[in-house]
C-alpha atoms as a PDB file:
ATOM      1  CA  UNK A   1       0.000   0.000   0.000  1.00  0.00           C
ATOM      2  CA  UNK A   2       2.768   2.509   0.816  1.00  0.00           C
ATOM      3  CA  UNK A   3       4.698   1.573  -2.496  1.00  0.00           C
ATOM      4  CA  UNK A   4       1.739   2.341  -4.629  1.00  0.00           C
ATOM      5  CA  UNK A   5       1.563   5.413  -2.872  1.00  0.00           C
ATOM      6  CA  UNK A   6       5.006   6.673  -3.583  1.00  0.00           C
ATOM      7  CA  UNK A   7       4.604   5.186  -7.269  1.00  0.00           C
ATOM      8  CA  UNK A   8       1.796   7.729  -7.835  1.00  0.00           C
ATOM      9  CA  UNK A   9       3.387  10.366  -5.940  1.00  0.00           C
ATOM     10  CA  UNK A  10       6.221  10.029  -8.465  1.00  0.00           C
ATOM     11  CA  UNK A  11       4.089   9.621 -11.918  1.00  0.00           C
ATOM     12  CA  UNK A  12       2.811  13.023 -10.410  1.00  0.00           C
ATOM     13  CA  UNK A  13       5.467  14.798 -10.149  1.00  0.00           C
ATOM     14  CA  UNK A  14       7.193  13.672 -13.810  1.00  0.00           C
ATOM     15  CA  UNK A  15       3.748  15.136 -15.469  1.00  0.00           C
ATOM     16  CA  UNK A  16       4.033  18.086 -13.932  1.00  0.00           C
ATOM     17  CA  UNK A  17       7.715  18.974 -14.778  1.00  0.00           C
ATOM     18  CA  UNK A  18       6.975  17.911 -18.628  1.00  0.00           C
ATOM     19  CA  UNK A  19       3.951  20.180 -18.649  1.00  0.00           C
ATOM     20  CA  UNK A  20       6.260  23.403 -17.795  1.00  0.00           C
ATOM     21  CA  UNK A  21       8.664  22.810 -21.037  1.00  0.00           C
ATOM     22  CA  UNK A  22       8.143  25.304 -23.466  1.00  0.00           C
ATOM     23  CA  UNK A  23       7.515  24.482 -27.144  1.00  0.00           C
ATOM     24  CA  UNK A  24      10.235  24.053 -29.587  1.00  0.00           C
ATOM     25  CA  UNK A  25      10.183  25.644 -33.016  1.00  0.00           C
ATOM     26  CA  UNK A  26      11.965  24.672 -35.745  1.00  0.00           C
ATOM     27  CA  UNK A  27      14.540  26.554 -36.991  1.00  0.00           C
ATOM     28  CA  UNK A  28      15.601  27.534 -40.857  1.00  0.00           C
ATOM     29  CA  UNK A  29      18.613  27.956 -41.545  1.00  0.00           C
ATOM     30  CA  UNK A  30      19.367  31.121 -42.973  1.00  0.00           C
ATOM     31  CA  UNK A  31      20.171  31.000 -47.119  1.00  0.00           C
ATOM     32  CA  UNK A  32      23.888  30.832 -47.575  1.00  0.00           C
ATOM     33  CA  UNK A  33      25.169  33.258 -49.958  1.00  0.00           C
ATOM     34  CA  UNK A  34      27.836  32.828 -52.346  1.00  0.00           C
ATOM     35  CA  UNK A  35      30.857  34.092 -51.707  1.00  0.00           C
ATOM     36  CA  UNK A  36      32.662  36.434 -54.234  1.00  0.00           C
ATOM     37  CA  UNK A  37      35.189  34.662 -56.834  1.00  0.00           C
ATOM     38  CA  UNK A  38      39.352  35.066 -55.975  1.00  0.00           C
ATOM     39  CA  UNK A  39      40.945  37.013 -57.734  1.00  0.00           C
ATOM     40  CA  UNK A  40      43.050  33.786 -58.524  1.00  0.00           C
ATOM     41  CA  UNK A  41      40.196  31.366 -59.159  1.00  0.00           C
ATOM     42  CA  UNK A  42      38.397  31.559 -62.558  1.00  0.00           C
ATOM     43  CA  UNK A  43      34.471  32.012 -61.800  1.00  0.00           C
ATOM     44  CA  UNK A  44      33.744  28.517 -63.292  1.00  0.00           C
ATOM     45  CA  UNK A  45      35.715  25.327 -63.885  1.00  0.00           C
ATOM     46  CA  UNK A  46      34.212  23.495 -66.868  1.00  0.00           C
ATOM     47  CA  UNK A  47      35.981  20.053 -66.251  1.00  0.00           C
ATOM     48  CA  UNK A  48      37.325  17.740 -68.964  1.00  0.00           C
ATOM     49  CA  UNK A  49      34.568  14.876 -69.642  1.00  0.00           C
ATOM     50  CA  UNK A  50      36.234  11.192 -68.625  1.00  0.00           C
ATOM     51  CA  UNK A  51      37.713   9.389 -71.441  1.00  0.00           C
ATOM     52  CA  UNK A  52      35.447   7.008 -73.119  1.00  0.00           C
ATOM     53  CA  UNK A  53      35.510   3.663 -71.782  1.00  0.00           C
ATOM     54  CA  UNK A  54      36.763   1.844 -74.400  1.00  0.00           C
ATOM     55  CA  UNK A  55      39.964   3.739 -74.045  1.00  0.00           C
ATOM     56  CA  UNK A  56      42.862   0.946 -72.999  1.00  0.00           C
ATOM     57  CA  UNK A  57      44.453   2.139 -69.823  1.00  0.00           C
ATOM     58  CA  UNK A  58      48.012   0.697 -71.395  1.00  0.00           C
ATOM     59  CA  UNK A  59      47.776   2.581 -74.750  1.00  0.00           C
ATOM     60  CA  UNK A  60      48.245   6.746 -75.105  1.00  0.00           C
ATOM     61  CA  UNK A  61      45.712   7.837 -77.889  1.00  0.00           C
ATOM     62  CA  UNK A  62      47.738   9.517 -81.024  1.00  0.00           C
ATOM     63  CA  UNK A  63      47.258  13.214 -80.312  1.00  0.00           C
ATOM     64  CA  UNK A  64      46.810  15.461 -83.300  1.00  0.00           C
ATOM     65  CA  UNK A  65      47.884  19.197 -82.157  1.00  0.00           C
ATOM     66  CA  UNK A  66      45.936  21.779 -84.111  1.00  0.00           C
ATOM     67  CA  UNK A  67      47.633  23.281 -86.563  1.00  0.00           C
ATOM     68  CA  UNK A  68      49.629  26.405 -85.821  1.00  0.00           C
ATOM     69  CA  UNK A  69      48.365  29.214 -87.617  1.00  0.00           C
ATOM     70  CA  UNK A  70      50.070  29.626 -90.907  1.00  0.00           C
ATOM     71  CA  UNK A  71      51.288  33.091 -92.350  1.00  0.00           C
ATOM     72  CA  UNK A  72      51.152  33.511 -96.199  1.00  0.00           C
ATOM     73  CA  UNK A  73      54.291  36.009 -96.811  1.00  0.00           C
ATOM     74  CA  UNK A  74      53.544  38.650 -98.332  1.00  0.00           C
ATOM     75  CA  UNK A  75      54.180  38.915-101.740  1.00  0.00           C
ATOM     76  CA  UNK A  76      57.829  39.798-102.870  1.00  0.00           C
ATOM     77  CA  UNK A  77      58.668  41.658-105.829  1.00  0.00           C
ATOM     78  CA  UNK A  78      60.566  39.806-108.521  1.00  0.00           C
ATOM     79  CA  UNK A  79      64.081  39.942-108.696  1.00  0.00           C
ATOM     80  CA  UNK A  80      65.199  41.905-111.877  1.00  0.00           C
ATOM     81  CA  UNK A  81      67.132  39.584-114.221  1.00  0.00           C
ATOM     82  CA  UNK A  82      70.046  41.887-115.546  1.00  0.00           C
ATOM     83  CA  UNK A  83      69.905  41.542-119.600  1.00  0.00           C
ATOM     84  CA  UNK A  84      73.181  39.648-120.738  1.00  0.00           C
ATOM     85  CA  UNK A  85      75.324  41.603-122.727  1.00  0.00           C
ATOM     86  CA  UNK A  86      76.727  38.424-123.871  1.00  0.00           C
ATOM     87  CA  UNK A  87      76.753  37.567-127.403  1.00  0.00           C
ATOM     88  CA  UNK A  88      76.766  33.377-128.019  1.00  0.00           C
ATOM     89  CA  UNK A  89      79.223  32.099-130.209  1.00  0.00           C
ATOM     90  CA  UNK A  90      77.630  30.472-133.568  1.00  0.00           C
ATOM     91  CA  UNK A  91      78.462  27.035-133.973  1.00  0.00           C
ATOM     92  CA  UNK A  92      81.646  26.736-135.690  1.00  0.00           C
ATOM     93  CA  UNK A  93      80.075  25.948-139.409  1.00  0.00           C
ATOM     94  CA  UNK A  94      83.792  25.783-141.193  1.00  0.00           C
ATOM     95  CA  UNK A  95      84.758  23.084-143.093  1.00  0.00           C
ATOM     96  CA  UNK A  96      86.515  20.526-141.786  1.00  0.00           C
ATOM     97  CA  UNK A  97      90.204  20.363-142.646  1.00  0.00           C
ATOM     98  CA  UNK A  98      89.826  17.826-145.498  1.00  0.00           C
ATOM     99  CA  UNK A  99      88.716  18.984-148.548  1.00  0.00           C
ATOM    100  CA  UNK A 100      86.897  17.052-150.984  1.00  0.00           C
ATOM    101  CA  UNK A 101      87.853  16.865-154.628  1.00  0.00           C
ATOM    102  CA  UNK A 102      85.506  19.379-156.620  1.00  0.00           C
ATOM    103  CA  UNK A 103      83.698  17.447-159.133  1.00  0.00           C
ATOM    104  CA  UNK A 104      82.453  18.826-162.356  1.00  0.00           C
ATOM    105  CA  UNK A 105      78.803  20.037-162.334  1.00  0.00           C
ATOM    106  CA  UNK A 106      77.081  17.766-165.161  1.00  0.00           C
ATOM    107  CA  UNK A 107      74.002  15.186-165.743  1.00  0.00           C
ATOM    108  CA  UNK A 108      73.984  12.788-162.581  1.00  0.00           C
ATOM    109  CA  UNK A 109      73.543  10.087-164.348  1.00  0.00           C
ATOM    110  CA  UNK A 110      77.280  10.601-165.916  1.00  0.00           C
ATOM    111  CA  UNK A 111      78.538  11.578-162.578  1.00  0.00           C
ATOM    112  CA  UNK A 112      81.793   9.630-161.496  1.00  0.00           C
ATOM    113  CA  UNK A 113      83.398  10.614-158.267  1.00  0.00           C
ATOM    114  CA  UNK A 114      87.104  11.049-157.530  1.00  0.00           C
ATOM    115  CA  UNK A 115      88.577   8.238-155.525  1.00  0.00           C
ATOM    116  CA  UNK A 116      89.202  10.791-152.457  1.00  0.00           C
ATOM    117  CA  UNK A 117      85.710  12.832-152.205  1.00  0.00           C
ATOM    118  CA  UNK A 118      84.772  11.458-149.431  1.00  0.00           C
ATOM    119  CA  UNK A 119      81.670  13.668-148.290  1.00  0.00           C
ATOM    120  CA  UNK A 120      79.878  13.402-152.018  1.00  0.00           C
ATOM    121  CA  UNK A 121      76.346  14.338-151.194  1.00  0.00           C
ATOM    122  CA  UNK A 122      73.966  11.304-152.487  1.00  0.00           C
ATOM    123  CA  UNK A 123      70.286  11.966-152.260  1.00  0.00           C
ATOM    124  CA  UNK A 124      67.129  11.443-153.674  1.00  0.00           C
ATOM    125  CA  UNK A 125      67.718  14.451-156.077  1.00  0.00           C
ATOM    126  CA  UNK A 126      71.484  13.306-156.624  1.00  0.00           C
ATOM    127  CA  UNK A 127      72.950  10.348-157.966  1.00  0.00           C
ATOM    128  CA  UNK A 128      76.176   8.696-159.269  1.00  0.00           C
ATOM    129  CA  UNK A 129      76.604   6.923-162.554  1.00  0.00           C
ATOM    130  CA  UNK A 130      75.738   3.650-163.269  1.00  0.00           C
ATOM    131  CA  UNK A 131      79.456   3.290-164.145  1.00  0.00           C
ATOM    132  CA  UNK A 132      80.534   4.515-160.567  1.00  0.00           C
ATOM    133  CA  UNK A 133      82.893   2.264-158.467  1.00  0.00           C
ATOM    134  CA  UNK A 134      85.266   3.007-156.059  1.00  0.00           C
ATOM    135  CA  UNK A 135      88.745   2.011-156.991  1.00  0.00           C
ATOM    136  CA  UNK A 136      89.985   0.710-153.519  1.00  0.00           C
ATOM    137  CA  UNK A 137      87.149  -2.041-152.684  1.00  0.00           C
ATOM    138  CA  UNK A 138      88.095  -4.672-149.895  1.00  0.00           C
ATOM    139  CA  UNK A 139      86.873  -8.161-148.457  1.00  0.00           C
ATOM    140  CA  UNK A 140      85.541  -7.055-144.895  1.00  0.00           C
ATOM    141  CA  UNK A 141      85.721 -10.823-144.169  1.00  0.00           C
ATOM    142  CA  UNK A 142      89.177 -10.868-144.940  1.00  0.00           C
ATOM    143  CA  UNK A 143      88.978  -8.576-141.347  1.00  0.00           C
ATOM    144  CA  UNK A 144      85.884  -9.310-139.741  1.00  0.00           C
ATOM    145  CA  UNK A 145      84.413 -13.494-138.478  1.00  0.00           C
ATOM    146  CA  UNK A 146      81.150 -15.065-139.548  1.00  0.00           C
ATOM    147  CA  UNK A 147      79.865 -13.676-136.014  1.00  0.00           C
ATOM    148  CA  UNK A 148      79.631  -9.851-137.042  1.00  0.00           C
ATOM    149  CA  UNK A 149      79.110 -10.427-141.067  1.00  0.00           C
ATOM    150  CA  UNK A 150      76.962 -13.456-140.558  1.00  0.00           C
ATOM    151  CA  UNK A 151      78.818 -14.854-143.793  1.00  0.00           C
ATOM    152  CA  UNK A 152      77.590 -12.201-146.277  1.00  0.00           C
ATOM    153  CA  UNK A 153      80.320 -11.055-148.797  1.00  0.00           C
ATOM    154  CA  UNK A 154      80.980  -7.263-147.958  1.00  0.00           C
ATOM    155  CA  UNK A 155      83.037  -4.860-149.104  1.00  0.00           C
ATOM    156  CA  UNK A 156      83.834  -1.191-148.136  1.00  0.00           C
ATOM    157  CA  UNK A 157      86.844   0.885-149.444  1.00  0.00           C
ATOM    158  CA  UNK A 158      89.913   0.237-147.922  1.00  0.00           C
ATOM    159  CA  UNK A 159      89.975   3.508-145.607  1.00  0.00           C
ATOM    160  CA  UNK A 160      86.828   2.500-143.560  1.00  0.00           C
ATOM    161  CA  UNK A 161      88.457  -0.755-142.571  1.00  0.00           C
ATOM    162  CA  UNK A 162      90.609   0.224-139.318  1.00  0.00           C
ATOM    163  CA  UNK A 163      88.043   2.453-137.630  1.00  0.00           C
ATOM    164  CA  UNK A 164      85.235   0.153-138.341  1.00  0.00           C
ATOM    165  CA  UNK A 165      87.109  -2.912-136.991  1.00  0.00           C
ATOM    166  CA  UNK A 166      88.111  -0.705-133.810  1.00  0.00           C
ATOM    167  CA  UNK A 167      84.578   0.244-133.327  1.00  0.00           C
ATOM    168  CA  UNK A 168      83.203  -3.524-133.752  1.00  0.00           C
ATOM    169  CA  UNK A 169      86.350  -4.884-131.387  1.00  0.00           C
ATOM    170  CA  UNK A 170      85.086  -2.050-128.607  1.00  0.00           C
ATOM    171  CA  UNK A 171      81.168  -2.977-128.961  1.00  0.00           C
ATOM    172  CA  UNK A 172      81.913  -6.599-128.730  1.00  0.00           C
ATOM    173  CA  UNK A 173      84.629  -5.294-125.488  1.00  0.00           C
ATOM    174  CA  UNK A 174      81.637  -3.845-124.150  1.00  0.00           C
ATOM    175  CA  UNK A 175      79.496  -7.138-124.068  1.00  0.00           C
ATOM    176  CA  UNK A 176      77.795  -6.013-127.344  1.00  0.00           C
ATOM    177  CA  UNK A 177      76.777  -8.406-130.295  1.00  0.00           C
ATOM    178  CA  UNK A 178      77.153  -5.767-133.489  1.00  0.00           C
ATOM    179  CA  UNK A 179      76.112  -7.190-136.700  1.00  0.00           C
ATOM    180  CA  UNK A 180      77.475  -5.834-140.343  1.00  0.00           C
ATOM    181  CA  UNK A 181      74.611  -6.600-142.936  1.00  0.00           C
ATOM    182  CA  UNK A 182      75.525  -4.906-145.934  1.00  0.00           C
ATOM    183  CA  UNK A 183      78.362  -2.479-147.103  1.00  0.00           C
ATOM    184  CA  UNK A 184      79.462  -1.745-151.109  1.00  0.00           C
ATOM    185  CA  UNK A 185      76.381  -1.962-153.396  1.00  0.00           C
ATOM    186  CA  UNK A 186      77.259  -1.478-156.883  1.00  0.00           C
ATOM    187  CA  UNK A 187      74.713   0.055-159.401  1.00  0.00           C
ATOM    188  CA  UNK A 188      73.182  -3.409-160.628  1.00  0.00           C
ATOM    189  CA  UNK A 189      73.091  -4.945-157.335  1.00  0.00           C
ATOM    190  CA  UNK A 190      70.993  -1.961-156.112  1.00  0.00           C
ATOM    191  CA  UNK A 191      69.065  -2.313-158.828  1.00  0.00           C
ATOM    192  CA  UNK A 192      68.046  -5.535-158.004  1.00  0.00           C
ATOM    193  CA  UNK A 193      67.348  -5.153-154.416  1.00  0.00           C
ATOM    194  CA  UNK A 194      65.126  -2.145-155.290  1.00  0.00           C
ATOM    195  CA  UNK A 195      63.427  -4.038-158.156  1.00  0.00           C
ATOM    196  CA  UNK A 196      62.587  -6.826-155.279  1.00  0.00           C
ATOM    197  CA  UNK A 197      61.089  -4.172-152.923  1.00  0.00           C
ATOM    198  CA  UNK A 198      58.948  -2.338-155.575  1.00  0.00           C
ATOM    199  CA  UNK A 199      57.450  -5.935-156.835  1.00  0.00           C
ATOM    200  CA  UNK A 200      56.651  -6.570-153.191  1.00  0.00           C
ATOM    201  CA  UNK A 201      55.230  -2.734-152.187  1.00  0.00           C
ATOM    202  CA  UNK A 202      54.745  -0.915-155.780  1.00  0.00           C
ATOM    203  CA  UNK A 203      53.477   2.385-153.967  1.00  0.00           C
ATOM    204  CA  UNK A 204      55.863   2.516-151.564  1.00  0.00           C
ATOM    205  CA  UNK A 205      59.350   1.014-152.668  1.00  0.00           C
ATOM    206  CA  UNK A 206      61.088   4.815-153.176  1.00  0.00           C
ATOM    207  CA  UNK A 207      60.415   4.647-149.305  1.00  0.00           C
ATOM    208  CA  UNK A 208      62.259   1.536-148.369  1.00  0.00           C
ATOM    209  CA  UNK A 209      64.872   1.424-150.818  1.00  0.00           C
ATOM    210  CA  UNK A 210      66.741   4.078-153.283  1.00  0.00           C
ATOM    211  CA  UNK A 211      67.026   3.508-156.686  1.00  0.00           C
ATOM    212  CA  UNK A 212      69.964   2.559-158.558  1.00  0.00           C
ATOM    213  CA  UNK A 213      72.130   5.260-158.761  1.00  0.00           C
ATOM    214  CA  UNK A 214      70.831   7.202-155.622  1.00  0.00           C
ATOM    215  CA  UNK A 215      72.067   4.936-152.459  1.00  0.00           C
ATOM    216  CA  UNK A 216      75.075   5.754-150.690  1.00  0.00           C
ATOM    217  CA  UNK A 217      75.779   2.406-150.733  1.00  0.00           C
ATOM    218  CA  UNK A 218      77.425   2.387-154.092  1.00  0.00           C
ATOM    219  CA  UNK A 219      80.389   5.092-152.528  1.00  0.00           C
ATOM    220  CA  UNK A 220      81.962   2.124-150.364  1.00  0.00           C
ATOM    221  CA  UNK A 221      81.657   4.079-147.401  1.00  0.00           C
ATOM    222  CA  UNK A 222      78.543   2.871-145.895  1.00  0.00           C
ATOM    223  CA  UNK A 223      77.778   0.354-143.615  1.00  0.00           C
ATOM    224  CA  UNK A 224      73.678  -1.042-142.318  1.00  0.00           C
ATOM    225  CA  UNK A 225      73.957  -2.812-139.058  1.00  0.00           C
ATOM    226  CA  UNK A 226      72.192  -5.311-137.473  1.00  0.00           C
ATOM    227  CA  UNK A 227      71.166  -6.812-133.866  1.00  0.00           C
ATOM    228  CA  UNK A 228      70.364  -9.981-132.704  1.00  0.00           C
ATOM    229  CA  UNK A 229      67.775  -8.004-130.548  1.00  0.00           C
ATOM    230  CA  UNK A 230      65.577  -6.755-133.104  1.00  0.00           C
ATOM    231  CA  UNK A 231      63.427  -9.841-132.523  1.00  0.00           C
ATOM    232  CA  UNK A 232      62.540  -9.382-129.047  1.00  0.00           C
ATOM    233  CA  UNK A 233      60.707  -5.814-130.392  1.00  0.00           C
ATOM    234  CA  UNK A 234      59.397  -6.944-133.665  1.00  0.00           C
ATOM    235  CA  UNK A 235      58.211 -10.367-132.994  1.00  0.00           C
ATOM    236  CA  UNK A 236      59.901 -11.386-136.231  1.00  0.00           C
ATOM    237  CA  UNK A 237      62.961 -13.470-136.353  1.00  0.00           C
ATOM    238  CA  UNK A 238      63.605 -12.728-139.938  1.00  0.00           C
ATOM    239  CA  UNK A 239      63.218  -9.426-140.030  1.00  0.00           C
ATOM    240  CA  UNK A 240      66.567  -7.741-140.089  1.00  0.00           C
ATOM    241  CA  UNK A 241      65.865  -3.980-140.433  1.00  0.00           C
ATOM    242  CA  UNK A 242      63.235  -1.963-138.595  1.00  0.00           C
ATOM    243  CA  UNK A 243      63.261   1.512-136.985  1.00  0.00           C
ATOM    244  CA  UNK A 244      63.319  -0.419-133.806  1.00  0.00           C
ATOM    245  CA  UNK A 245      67.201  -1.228-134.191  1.00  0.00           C
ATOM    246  CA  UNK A 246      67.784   2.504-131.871  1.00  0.00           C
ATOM    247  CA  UNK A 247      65.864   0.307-128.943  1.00  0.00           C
ATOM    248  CA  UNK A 248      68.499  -2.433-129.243  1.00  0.00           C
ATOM    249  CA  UNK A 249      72.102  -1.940-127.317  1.00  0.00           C
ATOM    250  CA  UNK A 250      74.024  -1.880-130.778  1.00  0.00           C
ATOM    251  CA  UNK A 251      71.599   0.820-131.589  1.00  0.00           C
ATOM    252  CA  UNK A 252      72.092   3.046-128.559  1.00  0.00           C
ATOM    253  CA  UNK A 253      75.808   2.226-128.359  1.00  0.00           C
ATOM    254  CA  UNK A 254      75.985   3.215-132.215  1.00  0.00           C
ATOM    255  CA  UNK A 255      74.189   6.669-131.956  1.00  0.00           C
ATOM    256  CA  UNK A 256      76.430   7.488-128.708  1.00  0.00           C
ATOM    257  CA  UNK A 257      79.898   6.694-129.974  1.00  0.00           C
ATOM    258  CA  UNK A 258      79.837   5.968-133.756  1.00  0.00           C
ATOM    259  CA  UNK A 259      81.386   9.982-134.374  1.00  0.00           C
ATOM    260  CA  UNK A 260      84.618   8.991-132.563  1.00  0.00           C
ATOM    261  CA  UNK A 261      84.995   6.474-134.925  1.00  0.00           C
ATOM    262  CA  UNK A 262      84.473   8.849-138.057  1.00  0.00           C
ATOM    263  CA  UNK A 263      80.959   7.457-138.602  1.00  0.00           C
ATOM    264  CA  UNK A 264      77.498   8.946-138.987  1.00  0.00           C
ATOM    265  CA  UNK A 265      73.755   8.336-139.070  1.00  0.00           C
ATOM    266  CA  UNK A 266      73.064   9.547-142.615  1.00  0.00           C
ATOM    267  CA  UNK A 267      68.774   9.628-142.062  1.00  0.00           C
ATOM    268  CA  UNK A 268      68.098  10.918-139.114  1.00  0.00           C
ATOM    269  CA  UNK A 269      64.622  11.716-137.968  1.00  0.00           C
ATOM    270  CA  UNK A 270      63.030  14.684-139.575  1.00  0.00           C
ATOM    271  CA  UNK A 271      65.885  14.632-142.529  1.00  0.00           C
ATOM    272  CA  UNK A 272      63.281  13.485-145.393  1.00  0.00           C
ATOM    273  CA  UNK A 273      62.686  16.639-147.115  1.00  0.00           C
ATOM    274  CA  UNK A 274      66.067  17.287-147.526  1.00  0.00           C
ATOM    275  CA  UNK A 275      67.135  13.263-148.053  1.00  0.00           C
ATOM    276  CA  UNK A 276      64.081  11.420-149.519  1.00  0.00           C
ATOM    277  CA  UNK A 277      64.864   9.159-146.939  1.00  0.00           C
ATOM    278  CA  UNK A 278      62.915   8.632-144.139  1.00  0.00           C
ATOM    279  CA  UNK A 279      64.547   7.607-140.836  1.00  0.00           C
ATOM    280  CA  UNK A 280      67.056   4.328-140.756  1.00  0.00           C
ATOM    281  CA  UNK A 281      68.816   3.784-137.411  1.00  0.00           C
ATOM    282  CA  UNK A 282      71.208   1.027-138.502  1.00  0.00           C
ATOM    283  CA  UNK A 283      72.173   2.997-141.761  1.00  0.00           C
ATOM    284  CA  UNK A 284      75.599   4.795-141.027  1.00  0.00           C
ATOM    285  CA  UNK A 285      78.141   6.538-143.769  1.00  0.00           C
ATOM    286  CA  UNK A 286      82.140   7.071-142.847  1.00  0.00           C
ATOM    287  CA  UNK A 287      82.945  10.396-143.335  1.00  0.00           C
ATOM    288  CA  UNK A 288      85.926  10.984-140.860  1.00  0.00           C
ATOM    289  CA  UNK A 289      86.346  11.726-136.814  1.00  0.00           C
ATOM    290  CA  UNK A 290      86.723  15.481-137.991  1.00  0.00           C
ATOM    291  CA  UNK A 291      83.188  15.701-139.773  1.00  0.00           C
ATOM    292  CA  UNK A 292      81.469  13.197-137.843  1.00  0.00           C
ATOM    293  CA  UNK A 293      82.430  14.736-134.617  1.00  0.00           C
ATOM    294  CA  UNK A 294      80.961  18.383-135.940  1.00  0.00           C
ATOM    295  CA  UNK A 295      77.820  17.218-136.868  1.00  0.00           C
ATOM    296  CA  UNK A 296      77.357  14.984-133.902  1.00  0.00           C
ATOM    297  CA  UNK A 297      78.018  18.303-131.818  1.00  0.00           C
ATOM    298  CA  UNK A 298      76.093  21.029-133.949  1.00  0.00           C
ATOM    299  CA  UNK A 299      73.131  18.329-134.363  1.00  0.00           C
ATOM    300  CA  UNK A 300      73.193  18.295-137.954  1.00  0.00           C
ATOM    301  CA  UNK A 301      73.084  15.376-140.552  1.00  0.00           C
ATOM    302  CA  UNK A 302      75.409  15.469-143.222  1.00  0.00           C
ATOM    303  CA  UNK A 303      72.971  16.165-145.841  1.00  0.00           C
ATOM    304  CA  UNK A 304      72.201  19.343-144.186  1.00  0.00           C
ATOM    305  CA  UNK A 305      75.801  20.112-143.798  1.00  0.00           C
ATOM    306  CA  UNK A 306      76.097  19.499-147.527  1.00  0.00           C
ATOM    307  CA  UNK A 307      73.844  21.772-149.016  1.00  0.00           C
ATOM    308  CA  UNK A 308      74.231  24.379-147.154  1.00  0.00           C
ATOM    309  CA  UNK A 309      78.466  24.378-147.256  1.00  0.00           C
ATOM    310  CA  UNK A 310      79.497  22.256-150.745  1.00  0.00           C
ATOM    311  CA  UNK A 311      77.994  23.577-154.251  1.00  0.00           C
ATOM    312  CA  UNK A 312      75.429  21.551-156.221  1.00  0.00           C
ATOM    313  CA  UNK A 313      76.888  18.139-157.253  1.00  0.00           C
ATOM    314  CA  UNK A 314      75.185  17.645-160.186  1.00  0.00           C
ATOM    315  CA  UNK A 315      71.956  18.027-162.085  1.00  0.00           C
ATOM    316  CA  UNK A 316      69.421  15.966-161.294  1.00  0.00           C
END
């Protein structure tokens, strides 16, 4: 009875102190205002967005820098070019030491050449007699194997022997496989070979072959080469002249060296108005180091040097 007594009491007294407390209201927090930026600090940090995640941690992507900004100079003046004062010496057009033996201005069908005119101009327009032959006519076999004349009788006149068997020692010195196809062609024999080539191509023979009496052939002092190469551009094994021979090596060697030898290319490219004679690559005259050397330097064929330096040879 006394316990329950002081249990009340005390329930009593707890009510009563709870009862005094005043009430609680709850506080907001004042706004917080932002404080002004640093001078140091930028006002706002935009940051870098994370690599994508593909990116292999191991591997540094190739960076491409932006280009630095180019300048375009400004335009410069030209440099004036002083004018030359200098006058360029002509080609030397003089004859050659040599002189040829005049010969008498008459028909060219009577025309007969002394043994020692060695530059007698033979065209198209001027020819030799049928009774023409050089005086001093020798056996290139006697000098030359079966290898470079694939057994063909040849001759030439005695002075183009030693520089022609020099030149065909150096090519075949030089790994080279020259061939000689044809030298001295007397008046009948051209005849024939042009008789051949007109029964064969009747519009079109005074192209591939000269008539009697108009081929250099008949001085003795020229020479058509050959290459066993000429196949491998023609297709044709027989075939043994073509403007391909200047693609072979005895066609390049030829046009780069034959002058020191006294030798030159008689139809040249771009010669036929003056020669009737369109171009032949393997078809080379002797004329001497001295001549052939001047016209290999001043870019001129002989036939140009001919008519423009030696008098009219005959009458056609």
């Amino acid at each position: 009875m006394k316990s329950s007594y002081f249990f009340l009491f005390g329930l009593m007294l707890l009510l009563l102190v709870v009862g005094c407390q005043p009430a609680v209201t709850a506080v907001v927090p004042p706004p917080i205002t932002a404080l002004p930026a640093h001078p140091g600090v930028p006002a706002a940090i935009t940051l870098a967005s994370p690599p994508p995640s593909s990116a292999h941690p191991g591997n540094i992507a190739a960076i491409t820098p932006s280009p630095p900004h180019l300048l375009t100079p400004s335009p410069q003046p030209p440099t004036a070019v002083p004018t030359s004062t200098h006058t360029p010496t002509p080609p030397n057009t003089a004859t050659p030491t040599q002189t040829p033996t005049a010969t008498p201005v008459g028909p060219c069908a009577n025309r007969i050449l002394a043994d020692d005119d060695l530059w007698a101009i033979v065209t198209q327009n001027y020819g030799l007699s049928r009774d023409y032959a050089p005086t001093d006519l020798v056996s290139l076999n006697d000098h030359l194997g079966n290898d470079v004349t694939l057994g063909y009788p040849i001759e030439l006149r005695a002075m183009v022997i030693a520089p022609l068997v020099q030149m065909i020692s150096d090519m075949l010195a030089a790994g080279l496989k020259p061939q000689v196809l044809s030298g001295y062609r007397s008046w009948s024999a051209q005849s024939i070979a042009y008789n051949k080539w007109a029964s064969e191509f009747p519009g079109h023979v005074n192209i591939i072959s000269a008539p009697p009496g108009y081929s250099e052939h008949q001085l003795g002092t020229t020479i058509d080469f050959g290459s066993p190469e000429l196949p491998l551009y023609t297709g044709d094994p027989n075939l043994q002249f073509h403007t391909y021979f200047y693609k072979t090596n005895e066609g390049i060697w030829l046009l780069a060296n034959a002058h020191r030898y006294g030798f030159t290319l008689s139809w040249p490219l771009e010669t036929f108005e003056l020669t009737g004679f369109y171009y032949e690559p393997w078809h080379y005259r002797y004329v001497g180091i001295e001549m052939a050397t001047m016209l290999k330097e001043q870019g001129l064929s002989l036939t140009q040097y001919q008519l423009v330096n030696q008098p009219e040879p005959c009458v056609p």
